[in-house]
Structure formats: structure tokens, C-alpha cells
N, C-alpha and C. Protein backbone atom coordinates (compact mmCIF):
# COMPACT_ATOMS: atom_id res chain seq x y z
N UNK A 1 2.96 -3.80 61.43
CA UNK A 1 1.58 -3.96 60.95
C UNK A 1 1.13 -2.72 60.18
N UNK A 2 1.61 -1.46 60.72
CA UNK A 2 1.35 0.16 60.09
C UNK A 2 1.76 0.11 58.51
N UNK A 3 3.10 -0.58 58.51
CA UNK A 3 3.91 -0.80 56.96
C UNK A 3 2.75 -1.74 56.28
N UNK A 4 2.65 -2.84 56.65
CA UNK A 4 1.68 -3.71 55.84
C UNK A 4 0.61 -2.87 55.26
N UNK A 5 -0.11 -2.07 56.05
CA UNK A 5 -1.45 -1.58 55.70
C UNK A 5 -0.93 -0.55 54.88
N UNK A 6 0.06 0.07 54.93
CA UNK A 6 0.29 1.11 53.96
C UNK A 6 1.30 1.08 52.78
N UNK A 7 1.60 -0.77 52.52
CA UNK A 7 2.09 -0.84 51.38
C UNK A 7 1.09 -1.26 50.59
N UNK A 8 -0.04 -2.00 51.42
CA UNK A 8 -1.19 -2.52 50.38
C UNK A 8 -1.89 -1.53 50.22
N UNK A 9 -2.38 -0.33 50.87
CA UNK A 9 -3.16 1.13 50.33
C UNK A 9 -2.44 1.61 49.04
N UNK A 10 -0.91 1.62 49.57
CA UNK A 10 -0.63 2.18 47.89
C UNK A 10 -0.27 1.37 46.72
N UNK A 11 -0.55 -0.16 46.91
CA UNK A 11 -0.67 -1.23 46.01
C UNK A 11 -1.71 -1.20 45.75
N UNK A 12 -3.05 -0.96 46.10
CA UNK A 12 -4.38 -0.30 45.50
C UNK A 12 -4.74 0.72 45.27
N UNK A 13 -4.23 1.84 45.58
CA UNK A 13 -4.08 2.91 44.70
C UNK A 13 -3.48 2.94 43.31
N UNK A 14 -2.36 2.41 42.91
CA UNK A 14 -1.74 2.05 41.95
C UNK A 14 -2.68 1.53 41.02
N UNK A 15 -3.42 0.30 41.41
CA UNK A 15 -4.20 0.12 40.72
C UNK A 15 -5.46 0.72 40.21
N UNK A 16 -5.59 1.86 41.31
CA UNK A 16 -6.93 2.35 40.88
C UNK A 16 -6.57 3.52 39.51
N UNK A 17 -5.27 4.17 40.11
CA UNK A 17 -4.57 5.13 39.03
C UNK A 17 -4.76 4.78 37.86
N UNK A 18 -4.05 2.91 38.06
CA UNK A 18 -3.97 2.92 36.49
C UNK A 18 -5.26 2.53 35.74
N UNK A 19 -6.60 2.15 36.11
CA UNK A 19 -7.58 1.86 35.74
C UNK A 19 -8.19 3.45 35.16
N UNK A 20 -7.92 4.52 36.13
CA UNK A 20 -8.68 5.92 35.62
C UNK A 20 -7.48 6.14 34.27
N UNK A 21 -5.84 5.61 34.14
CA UNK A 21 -5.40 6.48 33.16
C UNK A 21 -5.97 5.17 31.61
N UNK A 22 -6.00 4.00 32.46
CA UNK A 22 -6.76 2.74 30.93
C UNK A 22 -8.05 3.68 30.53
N UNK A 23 -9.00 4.12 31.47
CA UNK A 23 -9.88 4.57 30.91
C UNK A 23 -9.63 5.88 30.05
N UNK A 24 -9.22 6.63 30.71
CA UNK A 24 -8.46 7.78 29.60
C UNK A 24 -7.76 7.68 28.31
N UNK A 25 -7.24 6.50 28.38
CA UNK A 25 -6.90 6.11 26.75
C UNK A 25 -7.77 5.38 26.00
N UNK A 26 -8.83 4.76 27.01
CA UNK A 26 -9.92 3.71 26.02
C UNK A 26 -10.75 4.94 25.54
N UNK A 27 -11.02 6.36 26.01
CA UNK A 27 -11.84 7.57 25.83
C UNK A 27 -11.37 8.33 23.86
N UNK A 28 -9.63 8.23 24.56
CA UNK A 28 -8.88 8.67 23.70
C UNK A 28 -8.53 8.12 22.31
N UNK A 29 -8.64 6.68 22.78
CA UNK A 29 -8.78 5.71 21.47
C UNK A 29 -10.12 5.49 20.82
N UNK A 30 -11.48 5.66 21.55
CA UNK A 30 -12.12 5.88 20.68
C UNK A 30 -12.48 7.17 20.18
N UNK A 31 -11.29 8.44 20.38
CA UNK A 31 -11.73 9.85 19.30
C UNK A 31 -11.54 9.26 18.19
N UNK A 32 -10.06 8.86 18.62
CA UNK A 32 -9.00 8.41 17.57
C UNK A 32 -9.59 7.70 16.15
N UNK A 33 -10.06 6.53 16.77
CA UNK A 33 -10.88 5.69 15.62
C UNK A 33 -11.94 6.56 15.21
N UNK A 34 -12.70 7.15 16.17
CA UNK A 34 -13.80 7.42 15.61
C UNK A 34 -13.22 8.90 14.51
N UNK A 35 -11.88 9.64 14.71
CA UNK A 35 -11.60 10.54 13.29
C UNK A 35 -11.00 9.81 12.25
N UNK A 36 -10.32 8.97 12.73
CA UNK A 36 -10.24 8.04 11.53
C UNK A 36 -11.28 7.42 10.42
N UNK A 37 -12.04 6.85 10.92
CA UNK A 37 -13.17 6.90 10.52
C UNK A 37 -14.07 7.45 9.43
N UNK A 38 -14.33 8.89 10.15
CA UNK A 38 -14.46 10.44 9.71
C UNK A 38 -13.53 10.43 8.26
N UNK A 39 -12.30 10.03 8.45
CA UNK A 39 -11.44 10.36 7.87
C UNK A 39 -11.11 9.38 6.24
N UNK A 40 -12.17 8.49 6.50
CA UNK A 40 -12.90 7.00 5.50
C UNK A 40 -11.57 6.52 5.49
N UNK A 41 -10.76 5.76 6.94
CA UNK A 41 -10.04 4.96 6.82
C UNK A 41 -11.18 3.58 6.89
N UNK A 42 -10.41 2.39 6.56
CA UNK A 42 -11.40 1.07 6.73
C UNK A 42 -10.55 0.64 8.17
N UNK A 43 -12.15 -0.19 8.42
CA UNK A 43 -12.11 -0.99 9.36
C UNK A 43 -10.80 -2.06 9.50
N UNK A 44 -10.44 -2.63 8.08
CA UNK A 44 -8.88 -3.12 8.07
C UNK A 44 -8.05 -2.57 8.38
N UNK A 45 -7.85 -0.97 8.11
CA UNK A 45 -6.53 -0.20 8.35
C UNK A 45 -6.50 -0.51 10.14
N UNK A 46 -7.84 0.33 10.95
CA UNK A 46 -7.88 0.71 12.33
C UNK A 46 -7.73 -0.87 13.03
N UNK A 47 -7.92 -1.47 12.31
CA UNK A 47 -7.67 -3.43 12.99
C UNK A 47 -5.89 -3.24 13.22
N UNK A 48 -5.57 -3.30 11.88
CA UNK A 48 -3.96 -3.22 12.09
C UNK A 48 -3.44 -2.22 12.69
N UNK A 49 -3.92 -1.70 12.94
CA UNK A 49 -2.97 -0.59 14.18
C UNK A 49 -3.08 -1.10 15.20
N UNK A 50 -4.43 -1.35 15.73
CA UNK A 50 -4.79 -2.31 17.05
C UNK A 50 -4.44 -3.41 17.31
N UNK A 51 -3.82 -4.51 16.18
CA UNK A 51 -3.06 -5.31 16.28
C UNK A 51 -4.46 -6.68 16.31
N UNK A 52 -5.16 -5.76 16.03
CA UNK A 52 -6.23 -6.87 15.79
C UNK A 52 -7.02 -6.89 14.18
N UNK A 53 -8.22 -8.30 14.22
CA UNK A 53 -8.60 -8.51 13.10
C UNK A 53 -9.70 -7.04 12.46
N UNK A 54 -9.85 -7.44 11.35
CA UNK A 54 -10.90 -5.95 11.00
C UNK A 54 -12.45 -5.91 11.55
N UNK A 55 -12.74 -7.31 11.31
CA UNK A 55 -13.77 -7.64 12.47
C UNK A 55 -13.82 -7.38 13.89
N UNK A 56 -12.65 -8.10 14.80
CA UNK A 56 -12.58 -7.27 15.92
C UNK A 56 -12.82 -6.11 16.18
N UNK A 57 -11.80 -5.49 15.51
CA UNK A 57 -11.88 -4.05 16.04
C UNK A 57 -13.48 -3.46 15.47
N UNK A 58 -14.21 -3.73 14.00
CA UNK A 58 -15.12 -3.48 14.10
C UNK A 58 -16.18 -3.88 15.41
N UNK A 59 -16.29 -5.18 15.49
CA UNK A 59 -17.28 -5.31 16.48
C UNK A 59 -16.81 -4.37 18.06
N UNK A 60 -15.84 -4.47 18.64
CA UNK A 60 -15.75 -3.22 19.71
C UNK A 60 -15.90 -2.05 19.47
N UNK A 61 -15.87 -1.37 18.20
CA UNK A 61 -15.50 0.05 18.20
C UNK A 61 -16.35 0.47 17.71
N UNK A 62 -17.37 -0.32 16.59
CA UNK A 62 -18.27 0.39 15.95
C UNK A 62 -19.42 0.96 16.56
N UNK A 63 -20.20 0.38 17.72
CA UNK A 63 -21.29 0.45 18.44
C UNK A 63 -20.85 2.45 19.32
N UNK A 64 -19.60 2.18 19.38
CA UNK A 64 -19.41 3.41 20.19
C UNK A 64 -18.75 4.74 19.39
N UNK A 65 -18.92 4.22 18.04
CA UNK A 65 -18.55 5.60 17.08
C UNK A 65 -19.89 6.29 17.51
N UNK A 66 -21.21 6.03 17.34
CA UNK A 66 -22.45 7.46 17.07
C UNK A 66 -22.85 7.61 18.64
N UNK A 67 -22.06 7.08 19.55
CA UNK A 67 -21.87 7.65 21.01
C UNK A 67 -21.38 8.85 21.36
């Protein structure tokens, strides 16, 4: 019963890890865009890197560039 409880503590830890390192790259991805940006790439270029449309990525990213 000791094993159970302490494979699922570190099966939620795991998850919590990886939620603080997603947030660390969602932090990091928006420098990123936001020097890009800076840098008068278009909203098309930063879509295709993201693997998304230019719209997409505008509508998520733009609100949190003057953040």
C-alpha cells in the first residue's frame, strides 16, 4: 500500500514539474515572439514556426506582446 502511495506522489509530481517547465517555455515563447516582433517579423512568419495559422498565432500572442 506504501508503494502505491508513493508511485502516485511521484506520478503527480511529474506532472506538476512538467506544468512549471510548460510554463517556463510559454514565458520564453512569448520573449521570443514578442523580439521577433520588435524585430518587424509578420504575424505569418511567427504562425509558421508555431506550426500554426497567422491568425492563430496572432490572436494568442498578440494581447500578451504590451504585457
Amino acid at each position: 500500500s506504501d508503494d502505491l502511495v508513493e508511485a502516485n506522489t511521484a506520478a503527480l509530481r511529474a506532472i506538476a514539474e512538467l506544468v512549471e517547465q510548460r510554463d517556463d517555455v510559454d514565458t520564453a515563447l512569448v520573449g521570443a515572439i514578442r523580439d521577433a516582433r520588435d524585430a518587424d517579423r509578420s504575424w505569418a512568419e511567427i504562425g509558421a514556426m508555431l506550426g500554426v495559422s497567422k491568425q492563430a498565432a496572432q490572436r494568442k500572442y498578440a494581447s500578451k506582446m504590451s504585457a
